[in-house]
C-alpha atoms as a PDB file:
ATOM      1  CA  UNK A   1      82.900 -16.081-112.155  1.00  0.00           C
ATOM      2  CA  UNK A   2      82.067 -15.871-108.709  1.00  0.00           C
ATOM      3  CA  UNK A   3      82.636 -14.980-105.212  1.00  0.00           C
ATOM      4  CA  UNK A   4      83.171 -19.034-103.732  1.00  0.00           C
ATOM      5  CA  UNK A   5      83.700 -18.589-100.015  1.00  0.00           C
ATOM      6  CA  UNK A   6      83.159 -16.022 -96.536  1.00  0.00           C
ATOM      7  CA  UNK A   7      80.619 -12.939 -96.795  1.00  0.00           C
ATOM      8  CA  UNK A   8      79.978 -12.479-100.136  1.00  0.00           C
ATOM      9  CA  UNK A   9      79.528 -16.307-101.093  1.00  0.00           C
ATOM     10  CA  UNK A  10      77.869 -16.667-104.704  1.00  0.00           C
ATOM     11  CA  UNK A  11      78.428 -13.278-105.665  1.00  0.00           C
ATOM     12  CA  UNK A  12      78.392 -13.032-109.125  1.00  0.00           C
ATOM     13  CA  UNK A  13      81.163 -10.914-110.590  1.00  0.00           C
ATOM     14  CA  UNK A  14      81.384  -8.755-113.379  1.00  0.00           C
ATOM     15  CA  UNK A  15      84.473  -9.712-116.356  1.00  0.00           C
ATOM     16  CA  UNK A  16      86.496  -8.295-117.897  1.00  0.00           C
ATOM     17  CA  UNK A  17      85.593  -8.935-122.530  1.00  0.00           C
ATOM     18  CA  UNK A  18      88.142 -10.165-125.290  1.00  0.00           C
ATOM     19  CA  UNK A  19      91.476 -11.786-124.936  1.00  0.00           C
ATOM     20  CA  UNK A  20      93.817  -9.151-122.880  1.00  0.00           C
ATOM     21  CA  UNK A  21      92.585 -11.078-119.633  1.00  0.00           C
ATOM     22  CA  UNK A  22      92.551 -14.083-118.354  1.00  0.00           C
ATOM     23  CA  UNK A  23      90.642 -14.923-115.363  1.00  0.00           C
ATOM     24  CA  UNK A  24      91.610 -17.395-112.602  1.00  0.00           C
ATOM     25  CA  UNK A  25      89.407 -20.115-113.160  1.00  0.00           C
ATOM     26  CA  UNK A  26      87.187 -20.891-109.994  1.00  0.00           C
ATOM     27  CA  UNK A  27      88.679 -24.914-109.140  1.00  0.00           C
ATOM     28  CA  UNK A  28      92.559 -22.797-108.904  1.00  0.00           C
ATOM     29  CA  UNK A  29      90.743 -20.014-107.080  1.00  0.00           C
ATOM     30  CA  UNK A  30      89.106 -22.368-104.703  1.00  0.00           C
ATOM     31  CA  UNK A  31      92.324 -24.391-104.588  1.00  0.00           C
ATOM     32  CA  UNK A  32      94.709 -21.485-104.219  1.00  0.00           C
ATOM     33  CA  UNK A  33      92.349 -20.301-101.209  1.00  0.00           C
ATOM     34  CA  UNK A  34      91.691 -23.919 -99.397  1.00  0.00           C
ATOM     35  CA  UNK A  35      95.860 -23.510 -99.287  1.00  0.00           C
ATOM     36  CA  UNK A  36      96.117 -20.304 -98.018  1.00  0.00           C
ATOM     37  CA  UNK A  37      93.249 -20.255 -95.742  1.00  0.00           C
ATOM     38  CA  UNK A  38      94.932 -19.735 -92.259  1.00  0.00           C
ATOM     39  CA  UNK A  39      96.843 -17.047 -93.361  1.00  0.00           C
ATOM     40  CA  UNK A  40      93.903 -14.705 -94.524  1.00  0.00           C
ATOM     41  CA  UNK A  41      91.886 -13.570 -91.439  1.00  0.00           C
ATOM     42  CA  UNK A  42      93.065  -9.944 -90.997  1.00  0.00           C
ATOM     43  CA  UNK A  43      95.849 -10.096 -93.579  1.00  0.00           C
ATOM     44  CA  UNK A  44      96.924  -7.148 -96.027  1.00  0.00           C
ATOM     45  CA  UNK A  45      96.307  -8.921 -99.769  1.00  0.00           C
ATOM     46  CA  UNK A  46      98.142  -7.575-102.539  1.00  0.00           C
ATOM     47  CA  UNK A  47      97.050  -8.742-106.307  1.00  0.00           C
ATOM     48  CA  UNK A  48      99.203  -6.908-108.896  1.00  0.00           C
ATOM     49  CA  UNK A  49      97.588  -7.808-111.835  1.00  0.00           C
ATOM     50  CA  UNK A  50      93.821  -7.398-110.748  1.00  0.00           C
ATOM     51  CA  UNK A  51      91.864  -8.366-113.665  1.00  0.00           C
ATOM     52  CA  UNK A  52      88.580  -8.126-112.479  1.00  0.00           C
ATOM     53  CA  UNK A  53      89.187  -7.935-108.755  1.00  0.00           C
ATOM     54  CA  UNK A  54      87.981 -11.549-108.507  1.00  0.00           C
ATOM     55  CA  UNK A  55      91.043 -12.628-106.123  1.00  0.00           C
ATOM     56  CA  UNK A  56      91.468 -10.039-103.622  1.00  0.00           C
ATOM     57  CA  UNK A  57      87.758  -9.588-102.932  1.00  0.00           C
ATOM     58  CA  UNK A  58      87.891 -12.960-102.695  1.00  0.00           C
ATOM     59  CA  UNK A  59      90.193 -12.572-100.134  1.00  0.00           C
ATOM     60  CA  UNK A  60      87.982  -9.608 -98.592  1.00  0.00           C
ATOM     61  CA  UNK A  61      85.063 -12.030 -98.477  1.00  0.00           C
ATOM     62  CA  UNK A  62      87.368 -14.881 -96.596  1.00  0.00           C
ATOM     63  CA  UNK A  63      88.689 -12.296 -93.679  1.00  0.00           C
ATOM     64  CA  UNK A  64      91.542 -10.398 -95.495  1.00  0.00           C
ATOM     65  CA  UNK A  65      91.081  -7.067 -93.442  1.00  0.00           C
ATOM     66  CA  UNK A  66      92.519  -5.413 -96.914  1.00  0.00           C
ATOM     67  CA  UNK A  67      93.204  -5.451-100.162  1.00  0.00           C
ATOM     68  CA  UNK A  68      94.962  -3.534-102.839  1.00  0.00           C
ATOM     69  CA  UNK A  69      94.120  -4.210-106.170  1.00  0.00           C
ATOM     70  CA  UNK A  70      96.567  -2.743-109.697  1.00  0.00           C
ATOM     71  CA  UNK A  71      95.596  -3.258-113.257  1.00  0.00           C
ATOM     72  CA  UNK A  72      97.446  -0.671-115.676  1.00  0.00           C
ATOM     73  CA  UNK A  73      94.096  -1.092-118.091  1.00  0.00           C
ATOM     74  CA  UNK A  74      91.331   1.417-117.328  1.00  0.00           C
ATOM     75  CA  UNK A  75      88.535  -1.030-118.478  1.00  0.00           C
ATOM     76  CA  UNK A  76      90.020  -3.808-115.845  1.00  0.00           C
ATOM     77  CA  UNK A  77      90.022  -0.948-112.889  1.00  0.00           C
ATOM     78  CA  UNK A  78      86.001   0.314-114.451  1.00  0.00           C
ATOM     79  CA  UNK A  79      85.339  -3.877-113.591  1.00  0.00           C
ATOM     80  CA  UNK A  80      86.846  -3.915-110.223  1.00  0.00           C
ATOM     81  CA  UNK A  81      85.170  -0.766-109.094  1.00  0.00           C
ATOM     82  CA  UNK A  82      81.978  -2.344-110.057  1.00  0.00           C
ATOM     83  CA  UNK A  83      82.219  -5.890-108.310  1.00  0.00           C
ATOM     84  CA  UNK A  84      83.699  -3.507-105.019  1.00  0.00           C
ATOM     85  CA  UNK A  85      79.997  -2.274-105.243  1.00  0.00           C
ATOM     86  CA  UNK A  86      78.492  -5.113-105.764  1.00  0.00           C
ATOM     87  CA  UNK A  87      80.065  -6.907-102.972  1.00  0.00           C
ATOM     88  CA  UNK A  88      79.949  -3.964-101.024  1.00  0.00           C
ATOM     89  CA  UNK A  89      83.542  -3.612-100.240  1.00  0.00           C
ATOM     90  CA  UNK A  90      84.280  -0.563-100.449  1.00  0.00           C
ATOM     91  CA  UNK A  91      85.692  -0.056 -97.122  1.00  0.00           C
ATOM     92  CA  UNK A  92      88.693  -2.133 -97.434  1.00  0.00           C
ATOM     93  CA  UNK A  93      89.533  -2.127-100.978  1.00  0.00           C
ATOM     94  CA  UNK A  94      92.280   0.145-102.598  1.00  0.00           C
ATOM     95  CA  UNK A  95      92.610   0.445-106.218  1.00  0.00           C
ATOM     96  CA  UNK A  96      95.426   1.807-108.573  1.00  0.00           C
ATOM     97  CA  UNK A  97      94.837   1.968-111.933  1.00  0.00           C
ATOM     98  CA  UNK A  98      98.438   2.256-112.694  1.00  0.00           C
ATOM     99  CA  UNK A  99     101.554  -0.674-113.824  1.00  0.00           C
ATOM    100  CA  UNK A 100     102.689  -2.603-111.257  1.00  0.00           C
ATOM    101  CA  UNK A 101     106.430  -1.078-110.587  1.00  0.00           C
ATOM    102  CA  UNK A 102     104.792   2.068-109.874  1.00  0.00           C
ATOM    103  CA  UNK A 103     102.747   0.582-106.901  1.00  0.00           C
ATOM    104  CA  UNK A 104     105.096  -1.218-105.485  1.00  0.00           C
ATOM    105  CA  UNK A 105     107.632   1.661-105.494  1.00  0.00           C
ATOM    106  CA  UNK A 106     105.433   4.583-104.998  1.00  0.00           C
ATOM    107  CA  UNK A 107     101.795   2.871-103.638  1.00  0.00           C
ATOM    108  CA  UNK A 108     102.629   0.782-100.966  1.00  0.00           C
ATOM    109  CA  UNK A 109     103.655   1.896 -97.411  1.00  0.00           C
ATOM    110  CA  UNK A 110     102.520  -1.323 -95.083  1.00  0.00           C
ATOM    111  CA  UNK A 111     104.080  -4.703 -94.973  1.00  0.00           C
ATOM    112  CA  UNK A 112     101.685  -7.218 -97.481  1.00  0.00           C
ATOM    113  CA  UNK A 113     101.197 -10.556 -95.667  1.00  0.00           C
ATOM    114  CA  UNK A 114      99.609 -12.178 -99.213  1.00  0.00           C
ATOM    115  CA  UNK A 115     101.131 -11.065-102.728  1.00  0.00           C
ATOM    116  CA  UNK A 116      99.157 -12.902-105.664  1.00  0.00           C
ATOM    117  CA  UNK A 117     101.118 -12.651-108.829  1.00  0.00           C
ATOM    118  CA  UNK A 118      98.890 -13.471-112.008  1.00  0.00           C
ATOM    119  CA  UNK A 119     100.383 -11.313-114.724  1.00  0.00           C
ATOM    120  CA  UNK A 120     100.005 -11.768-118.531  1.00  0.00           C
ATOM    121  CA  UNK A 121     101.885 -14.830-119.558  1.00  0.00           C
ATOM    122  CA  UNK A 122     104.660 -14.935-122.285  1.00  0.00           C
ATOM    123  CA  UNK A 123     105.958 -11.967-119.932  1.00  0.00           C
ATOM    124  CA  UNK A 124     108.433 -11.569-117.045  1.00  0.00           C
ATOM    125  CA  UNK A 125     106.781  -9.586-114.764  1.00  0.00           C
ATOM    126  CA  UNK A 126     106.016 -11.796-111.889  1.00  0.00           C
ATOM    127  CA  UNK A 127     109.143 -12.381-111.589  1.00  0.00           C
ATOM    128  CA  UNK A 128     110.828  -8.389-111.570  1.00  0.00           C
ATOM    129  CA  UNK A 129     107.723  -7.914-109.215  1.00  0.00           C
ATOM    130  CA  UNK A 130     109.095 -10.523-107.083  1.00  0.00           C
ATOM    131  CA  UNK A 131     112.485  -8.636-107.055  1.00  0.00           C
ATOM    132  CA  UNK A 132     111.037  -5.302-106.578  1.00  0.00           C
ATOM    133  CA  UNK A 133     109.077  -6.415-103.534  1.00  0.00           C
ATOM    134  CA  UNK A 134     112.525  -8.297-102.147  1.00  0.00           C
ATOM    135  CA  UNK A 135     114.271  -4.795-102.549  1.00  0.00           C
ATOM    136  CA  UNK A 136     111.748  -2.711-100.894  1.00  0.00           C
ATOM    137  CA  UNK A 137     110.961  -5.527 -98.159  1.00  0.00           C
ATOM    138  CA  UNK A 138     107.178  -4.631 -98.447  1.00  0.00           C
ATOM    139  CA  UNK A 139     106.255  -7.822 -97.784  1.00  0.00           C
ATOM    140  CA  UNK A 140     105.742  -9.275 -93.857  1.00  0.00           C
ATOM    141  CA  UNK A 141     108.871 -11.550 -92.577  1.00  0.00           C
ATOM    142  CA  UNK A 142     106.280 -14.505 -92.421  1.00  0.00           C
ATOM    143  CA  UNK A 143     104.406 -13.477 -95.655  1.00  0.00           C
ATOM    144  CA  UNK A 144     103.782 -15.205 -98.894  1.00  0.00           C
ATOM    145  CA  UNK A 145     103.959 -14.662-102.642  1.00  0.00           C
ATOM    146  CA  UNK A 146     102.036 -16.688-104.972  1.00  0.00           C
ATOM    147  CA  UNK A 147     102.918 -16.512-109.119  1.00  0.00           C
ATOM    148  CA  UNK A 148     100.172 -17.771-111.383  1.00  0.00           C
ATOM    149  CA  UNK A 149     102.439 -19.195-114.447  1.00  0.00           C
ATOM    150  CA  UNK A 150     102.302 -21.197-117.366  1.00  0.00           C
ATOM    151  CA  UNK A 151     105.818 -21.564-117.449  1.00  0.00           C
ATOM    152  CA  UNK A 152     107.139 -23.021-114.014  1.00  0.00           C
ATOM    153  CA  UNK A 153     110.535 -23.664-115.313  1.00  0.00           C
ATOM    154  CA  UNK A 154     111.441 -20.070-116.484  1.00  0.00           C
ATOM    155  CA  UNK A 155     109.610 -18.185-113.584  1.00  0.00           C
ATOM    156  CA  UNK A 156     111.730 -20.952-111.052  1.00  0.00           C
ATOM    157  CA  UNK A 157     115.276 -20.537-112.743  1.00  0.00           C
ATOM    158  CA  UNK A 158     114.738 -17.244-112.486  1.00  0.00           C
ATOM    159  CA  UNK A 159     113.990 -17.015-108.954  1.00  0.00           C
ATOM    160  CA  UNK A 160     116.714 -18.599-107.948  1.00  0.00           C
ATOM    161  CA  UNK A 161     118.987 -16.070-107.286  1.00  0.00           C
ATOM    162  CA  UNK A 162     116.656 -14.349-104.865  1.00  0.00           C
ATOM    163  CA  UNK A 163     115.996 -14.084-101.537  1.00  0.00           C
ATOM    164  CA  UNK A 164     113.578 -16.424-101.286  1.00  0.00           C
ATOM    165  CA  UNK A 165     112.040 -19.836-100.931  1.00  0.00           C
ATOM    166  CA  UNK A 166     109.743 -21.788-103.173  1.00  0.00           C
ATOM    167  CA  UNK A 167     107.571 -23.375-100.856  1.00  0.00           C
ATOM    168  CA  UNK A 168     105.015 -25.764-102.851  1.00  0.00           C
ATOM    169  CA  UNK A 169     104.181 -25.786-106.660  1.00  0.00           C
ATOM    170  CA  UNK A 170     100.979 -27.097-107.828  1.00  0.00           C
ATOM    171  CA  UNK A 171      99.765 -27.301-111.484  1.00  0.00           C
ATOM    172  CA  UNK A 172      95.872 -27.024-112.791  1.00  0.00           C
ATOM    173  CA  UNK A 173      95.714 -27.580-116.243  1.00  0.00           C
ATOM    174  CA  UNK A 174      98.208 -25.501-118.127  1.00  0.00           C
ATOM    175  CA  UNK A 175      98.828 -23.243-115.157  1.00  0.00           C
ATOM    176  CA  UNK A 176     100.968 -23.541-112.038  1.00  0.00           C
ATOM    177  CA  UNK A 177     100.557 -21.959-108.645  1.00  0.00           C
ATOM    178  CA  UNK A 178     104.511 -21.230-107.201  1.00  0.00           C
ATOM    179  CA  UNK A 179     104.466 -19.859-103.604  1.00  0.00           C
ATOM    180  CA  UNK A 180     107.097 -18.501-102.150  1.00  0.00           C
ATOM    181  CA  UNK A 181     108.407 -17.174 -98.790  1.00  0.00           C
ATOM    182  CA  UNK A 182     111.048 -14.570 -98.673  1.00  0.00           C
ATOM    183  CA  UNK A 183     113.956 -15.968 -96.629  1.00  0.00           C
END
């Protein structure tokens, strides 16, 4: 896994061993970004469910002038830290090694222009971080949300109750990127 676009280009990245994570392969990253593109220069980039940092220092290394970056697992947070120094991000990186309701209730004080949503499948998390995110109206008016699913159907019906949008679906092998705007 590496670093595919902006300041850090070809950075290799550190990962994350075993089966509790599951990184974003690099054609969705790359796809996920070519999509995104003109909203990243200078925005505030949220990723949730962090991994190995991949995505939001992606996002660092594309313009983002911040990102925040949650895994509950210590080992995933020990990862991050180490591809912040190796990238040498430091500067505009916050980390929280902590589950993702407490950030959003108790971490974040700014409006997020870019939420990435990539938590463990067979779950409903993206979706009641969705929710939470609605409630608090942490996110910009203009701002988007992107959930990294394998199961489109479920995470859709249960958006649909919320205030927001679906704005384009796209599928890469078993996984689909859903973006959203809040309405």
């Amino acid at each position: 896994m590496r670093i595919i676009a902006g300041k850090a280009r070809g950075t290799k990245l550190y990962t994350l061993e075993g089966e509790n994570t599951r990184p974003t392969l690099d054609r969705v990253k790359e796809s996920l970004f070519n999509i995104i593109q003109n909203k990243v220069q200078d925005a505030i980039f949220l990723d949730l469910f962090s991994g190995s940092g991949a995505i939001g220092l992606e996002a660092i290394s594309r313009g983002a002038k911040k990102a925040i970056l949650c895994d509950k697992s210590k080992e995933a947070c020990e990862i991050i830290n180490k591809n912040i120094q190796k990238t040498h991000f430091e500067q505009y990186v916050e980390v929280y090694n902590s589950d993702f309701k407490t950030v959003i209730l108790n971490k974040i004080n700014e409006k997020i222009d870019i939420i990435y949503l990539d938590p463990p499948y067979q779950t409903n998390y993206a979706v009641e971080a969705v929710g939470m995110i609605l409630e608090k109206e942490c996110i910009q008016k203009n701002g988007i949300i992107i959930i990294e699913t394998d199961n489109k159907d479920m995470v859709i019906k249960e958006l649909e109750n919320m205030d927001c949008e679906i704005q384009d679906i796209r599928k890469y092998g078993r996984a689909y990127l859903i973006f959203l705007k809040r309405i």
